[in-house]
Protein backbone atom coordinates (compact mmCIF):
# COMPACT_ATOMS: atom_id res chain seq x y z
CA UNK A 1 66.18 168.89 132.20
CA UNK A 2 63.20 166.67 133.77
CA UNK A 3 64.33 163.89 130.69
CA UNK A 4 67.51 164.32 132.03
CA UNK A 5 66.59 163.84 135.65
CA UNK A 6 64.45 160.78 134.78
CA UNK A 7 67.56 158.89 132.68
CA UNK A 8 69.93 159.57 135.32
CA UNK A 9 72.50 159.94 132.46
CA UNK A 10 73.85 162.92 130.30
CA UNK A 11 75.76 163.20 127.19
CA UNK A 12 78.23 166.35 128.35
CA UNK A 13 78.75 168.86 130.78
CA UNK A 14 77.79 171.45 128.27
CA UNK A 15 74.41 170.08 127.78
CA UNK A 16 73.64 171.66 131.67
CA UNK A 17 75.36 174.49 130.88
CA UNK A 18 77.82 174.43 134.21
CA UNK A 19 80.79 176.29 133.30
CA UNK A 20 81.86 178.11 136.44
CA UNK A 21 81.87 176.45 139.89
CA UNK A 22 80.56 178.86 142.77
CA UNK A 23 81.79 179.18 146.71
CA UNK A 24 80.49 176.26 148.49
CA UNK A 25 78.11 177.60 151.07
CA UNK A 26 80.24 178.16 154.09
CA UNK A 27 77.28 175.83 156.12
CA UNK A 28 77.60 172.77 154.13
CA UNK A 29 81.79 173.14 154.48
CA UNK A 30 82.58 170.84 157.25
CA UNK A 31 79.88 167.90 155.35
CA UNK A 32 81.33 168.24 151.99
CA UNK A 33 84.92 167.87 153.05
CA UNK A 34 83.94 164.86 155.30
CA UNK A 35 82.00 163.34 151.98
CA UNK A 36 85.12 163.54 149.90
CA UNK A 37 87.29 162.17 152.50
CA UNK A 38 85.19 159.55 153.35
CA UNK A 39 83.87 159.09 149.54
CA UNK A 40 87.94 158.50 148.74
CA UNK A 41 88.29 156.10 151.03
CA UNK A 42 85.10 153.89 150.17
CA UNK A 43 86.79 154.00 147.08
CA UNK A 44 90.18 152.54 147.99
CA UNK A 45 88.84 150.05 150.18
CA UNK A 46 86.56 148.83 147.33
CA UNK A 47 89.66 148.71 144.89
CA UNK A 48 91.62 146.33 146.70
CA UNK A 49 88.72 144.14 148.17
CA UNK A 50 87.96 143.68 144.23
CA UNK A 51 91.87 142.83 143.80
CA UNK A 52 91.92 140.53 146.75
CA UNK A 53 88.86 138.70 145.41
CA UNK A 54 90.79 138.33 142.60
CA UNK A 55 93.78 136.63 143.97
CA UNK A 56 92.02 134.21 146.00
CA UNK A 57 90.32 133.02 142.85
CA UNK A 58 93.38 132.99 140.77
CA UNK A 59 94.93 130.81 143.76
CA UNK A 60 91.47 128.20 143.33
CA UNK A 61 90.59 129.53 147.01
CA UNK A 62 87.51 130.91 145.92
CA UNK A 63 84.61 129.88 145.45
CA UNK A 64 85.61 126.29 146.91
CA UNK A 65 86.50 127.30 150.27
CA UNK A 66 83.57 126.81 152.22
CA UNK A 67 84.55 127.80 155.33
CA UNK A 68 85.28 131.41 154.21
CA UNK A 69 82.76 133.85 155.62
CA UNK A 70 83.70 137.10 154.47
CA UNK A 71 87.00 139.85 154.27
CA UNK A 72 87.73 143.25 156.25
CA UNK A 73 90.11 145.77 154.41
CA UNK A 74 92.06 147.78 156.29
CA UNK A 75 94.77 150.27 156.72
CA UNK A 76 98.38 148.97 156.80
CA UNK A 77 101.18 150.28 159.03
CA UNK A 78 103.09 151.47 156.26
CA UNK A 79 99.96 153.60 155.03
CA UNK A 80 98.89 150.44 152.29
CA UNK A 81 96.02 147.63 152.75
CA UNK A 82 96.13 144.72 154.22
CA UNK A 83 92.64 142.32 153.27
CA UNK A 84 91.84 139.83 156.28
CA UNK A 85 89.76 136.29 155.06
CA UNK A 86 87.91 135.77 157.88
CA UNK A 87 86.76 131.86 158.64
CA UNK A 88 84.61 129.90 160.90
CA UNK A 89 85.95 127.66 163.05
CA UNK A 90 84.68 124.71 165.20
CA UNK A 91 85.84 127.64 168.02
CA UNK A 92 84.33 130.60 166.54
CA UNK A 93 85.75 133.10 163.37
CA UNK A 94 89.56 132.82 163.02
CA UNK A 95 91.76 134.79 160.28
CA UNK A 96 92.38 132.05 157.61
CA UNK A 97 94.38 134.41 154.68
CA UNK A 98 95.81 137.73 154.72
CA UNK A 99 97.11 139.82 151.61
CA UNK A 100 98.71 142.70 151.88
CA UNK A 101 99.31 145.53 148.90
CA UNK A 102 102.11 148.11 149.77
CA UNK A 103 101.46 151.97 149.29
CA UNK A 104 100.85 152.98 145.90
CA UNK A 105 100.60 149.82 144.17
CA UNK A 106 98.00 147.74 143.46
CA UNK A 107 100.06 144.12 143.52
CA UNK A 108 99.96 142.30 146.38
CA UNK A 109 101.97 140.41 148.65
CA UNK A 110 102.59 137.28 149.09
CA UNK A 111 98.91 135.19 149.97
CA UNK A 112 99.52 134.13 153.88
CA UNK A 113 97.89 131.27 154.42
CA UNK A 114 97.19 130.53 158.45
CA UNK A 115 96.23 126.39 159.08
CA UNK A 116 94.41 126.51 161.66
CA UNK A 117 93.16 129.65 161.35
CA UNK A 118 94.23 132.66 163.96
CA UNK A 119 92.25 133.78 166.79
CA UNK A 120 90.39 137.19 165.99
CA UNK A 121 91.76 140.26 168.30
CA UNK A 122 89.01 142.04 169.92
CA UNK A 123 89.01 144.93 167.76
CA UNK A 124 88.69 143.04 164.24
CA UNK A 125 86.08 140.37 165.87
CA UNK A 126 83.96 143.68 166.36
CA UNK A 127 84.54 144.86 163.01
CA UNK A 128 84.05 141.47 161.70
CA UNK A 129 80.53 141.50 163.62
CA UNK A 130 79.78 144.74 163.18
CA UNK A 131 79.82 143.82 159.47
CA UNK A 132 77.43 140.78 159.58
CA UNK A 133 74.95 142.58 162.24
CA UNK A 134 74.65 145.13 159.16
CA UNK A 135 73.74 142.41 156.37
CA UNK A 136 71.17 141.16 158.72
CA UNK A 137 69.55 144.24 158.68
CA UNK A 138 69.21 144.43 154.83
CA UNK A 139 65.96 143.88 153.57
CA UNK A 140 66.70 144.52 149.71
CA UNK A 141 69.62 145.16 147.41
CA UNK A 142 70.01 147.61 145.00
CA UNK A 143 71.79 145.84 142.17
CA UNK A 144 72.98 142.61 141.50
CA UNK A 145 75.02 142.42 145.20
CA UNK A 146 76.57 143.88 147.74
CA UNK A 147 80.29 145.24 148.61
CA UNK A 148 80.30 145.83 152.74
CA UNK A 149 82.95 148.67 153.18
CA UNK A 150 83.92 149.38 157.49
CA UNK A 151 85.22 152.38 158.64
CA UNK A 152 85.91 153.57 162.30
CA UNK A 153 83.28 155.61 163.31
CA UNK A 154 85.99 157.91 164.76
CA UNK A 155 86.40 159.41 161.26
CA UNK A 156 83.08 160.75 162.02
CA UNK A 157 83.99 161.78 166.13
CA UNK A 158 81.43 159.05 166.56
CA UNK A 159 82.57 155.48 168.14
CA UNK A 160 81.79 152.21 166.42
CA UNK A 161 81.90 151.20 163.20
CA UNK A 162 80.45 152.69 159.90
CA UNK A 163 79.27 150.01 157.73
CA UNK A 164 78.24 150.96 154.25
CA UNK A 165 76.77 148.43 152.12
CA UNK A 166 77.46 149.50 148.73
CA UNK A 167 75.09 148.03 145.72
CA UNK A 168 76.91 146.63 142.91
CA UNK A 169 76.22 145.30 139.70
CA UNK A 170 78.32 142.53 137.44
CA UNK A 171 76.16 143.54 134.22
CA UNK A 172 77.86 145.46 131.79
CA UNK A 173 76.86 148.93 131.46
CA UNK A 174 74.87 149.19 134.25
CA UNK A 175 75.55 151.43 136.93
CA UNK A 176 74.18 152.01 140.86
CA UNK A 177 73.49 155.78 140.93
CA UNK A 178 71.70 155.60 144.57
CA UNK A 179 70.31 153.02 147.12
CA UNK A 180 73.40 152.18 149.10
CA UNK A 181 73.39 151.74 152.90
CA UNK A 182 75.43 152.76 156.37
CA UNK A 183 74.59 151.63 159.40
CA UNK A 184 76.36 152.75 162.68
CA UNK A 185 77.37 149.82 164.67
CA UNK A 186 78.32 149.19 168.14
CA UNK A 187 82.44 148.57 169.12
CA UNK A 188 81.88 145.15 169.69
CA UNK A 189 79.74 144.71 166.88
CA UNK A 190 76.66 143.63 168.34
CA UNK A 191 74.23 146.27 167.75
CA UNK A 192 72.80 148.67 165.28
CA UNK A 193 73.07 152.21 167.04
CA UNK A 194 72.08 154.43 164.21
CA UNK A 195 70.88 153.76 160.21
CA UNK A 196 71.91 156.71 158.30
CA UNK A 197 70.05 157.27 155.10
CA UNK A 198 72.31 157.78 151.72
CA UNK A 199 69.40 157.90 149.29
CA UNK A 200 65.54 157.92 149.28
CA UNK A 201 65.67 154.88 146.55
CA UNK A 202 67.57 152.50 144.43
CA UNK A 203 68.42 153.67 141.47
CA UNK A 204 70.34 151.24 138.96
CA UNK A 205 70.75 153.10 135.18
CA UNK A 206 72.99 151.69 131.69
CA UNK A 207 75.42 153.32 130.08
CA UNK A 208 76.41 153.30 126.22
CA UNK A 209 79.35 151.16 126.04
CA UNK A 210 80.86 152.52 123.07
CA UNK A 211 83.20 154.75 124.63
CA UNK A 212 82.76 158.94 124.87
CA UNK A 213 78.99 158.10 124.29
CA UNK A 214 78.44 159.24 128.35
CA UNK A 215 81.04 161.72 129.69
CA UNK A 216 79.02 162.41 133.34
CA UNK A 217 76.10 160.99 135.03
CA UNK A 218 72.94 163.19 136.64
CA UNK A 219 71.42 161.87 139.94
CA UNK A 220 68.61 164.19 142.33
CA UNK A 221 69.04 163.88 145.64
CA UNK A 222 66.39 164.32 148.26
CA UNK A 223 68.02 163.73 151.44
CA UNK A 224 70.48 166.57 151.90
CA UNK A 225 71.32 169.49 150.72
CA UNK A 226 74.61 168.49 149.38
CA UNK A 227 76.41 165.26 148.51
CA UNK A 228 77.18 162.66 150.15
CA UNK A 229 80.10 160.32 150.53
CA UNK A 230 78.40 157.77 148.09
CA UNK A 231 78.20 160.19 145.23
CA UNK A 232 82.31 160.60 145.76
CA UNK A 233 82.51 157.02 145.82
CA UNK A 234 79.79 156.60 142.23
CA UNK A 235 82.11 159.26 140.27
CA UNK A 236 85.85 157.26 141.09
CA UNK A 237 84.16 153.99 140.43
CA UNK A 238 82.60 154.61 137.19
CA UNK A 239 84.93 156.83 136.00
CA UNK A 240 83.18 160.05 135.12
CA UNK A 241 81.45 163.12 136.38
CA UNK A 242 78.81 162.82 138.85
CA UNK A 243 76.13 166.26 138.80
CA UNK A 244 73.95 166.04 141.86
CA UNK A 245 70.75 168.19 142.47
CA UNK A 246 69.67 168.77 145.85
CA UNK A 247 67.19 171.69 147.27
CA UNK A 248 70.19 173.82 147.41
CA UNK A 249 71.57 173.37 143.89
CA UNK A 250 73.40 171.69 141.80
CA UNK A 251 76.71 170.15 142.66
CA UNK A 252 78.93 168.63 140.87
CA UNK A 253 81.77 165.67 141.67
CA UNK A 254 84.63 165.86 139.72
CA UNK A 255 87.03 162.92 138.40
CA UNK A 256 89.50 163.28 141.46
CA UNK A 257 86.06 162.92 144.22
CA UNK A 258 86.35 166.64 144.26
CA UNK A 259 83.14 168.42 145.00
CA UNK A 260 82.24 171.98 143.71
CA UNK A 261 79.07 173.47 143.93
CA UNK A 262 77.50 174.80 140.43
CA UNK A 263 74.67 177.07 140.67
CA UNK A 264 71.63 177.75 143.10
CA UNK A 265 67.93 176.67 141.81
C-alpha cells in the first residue's frame, strides 16, 4: 500500500481490495455532492475550452493573433456553451470571437468574428478580471500549463467568482494528480477575497500507454476529509478511477464523477 501511495498509480481495483462502497458519512454529505457538481462542471467547461482552442487554430487565428488575451466559457441560454475570445483594445478588453456549441454536442457554431471588437458588459469584464487577478497570484505551476476554469461563486452561496487554475500537461502519459488552484475573487474582479487550498502539493505521475496497463489512479489527500471537486474533475479527464485517501478513509471517484466512500482506516 505505501508503494502504492508513493506511485500515485494502481494496476486494478482489486489490488485494494474495495469491493463494496459504504454510506457516506452523513457530515461530509452536503461537501461531496457540491464536489461532484462542481467537479462535473470543471469538466465541461474544460472540454469545450480545449474544442474552442481548437477551432481558432484550425481557422489560423491562433497563435498569430496577438491581440488575443485569453477566453471565458460559459453557460448558454439554451443550456450549451458559448466560449468568449476576449481582446485588448486601444480602449480597454473588447469581445473579438465567440463560438457557441449547442446542448449535447460537441460541434460548434459558426466562429463570430466582431471587427472592432465589442465592448465587455460589466458582468463578463469582472469575470474576465477576476480571471487575470488569479494568474497574478500564481507563483508556480504544476505541470506543463495552466487551464483557468470561472464559476459564479453563487454555486457555492458565496458572491464573486471561483477561479480554479487547473495544471495541465501536453506530455503523453503524464497526468496532474494534485496541485491545482481556486481563488475566490471579487464581482468586479479586482481582488482576491479568499485562496482555497485543493492540495498540499503538486503532484504530476505517467501512465503506461499501452492500453488496460492502468485501470484507476491512487492519490492521498491531506487537506480534507473527503474529496474535492478536483479529484471529480482528475477521474472524467483521464478517463479512469480516481481512489482518494484522506484521514477519514478511502474514497473512491467513479467514471461518471460519482463519489462513494470505501472503507474507514
Amino acid at each position: 500500500m505505501l508503494l502504492l501511495l508513493a506511485l500515485g498509480c494502481v494496476p486494478t481495483r482489486a489490488a485494494i481490495g474495495t469491493d463494496a462502497a459504504q454510506p457516506i458519512p452523513a457530515e461530509f454529505a452536503s461537501q461531496v455532492e457540491r464536489a461532484e457538481r462542481l467537479g462535473k462542471e470543471l469538466f465541461v467547461q474544460d472540454v469545450f475550452s480545449a474544442r474552442a482552442t481548437d477551432v481558432m487554430m484550425e481557422a489560423k487565428i491562433l497563435p498569430g493573433d496577438e491581440a488575443l488575451r485569453g477566453w471565458l466559457t460559459v453557460p448558454s441560454e439554451d443550456g450549451g456553451r458559448t466560449v468568449l475570445w476576449i481582446s485588448e483594445t486601444g480602449a480597454g478588453l473588447g469581445l473579438s470571437y465567440e463560438l457557441t456549441f449547442p446542448p449535447g454536442s460537441d460541434r460548434e457554431s459558426d466562429l463570430e468574428r466582431y471587427a472592432p471588437p465589442r465592448p465587455l458588459d460589466a458582468q463578463t469584464l469582472g469575470m474576465f478580471k477576476a480571471r487575470e487577478t488569479a494568474i497574478k497570484r500564481l507563483t508556480e505551476v504544476c505541470g506543463t500549463g495552466i487551464n483557468p476554469v470561472i464559476l459564479p461563486a453563487a454555486l457555492i452561496g458565496q458572491e464573486g467568482w471561483l477561479v480554479y487554475l487547473l495544471g495541465g500537461s501536453n506530455r503523453k502519459g503524464e497526468v496532474v494528480l494534485a496541485g491545482h488552484r481556486l481563488f475566490r475573487i471579487s464581482a468586479d474582479g479586482a481582488r482576491v477575497e479568499e485562496e482555497v487550498p485543493l492540495s498540499r502539493s503538486c503532484l504530476v505521475d505517467r501512465v503506461e500507454e499501452e492500453k488496460g496497463e492502468v485501470q484507476a489512479m491512487m492519490v492521498t489527500h491531506g487537506v480534507t476529509p473527503y474529496p474535492v471537486e478536483t479529484h471529480v474533475f482528475t477521474a472524467l479527464l483521464y478517463g479512469m478511477e480516481l481512489f482518494v485517501t484522506t484521514d477519514r478513509g478511502l474514497w473512491k471517484v467513479d467514471l461518471k464523477g460519482s463519489i462513494t466512500f470505501m472503507q474507514a482506516p
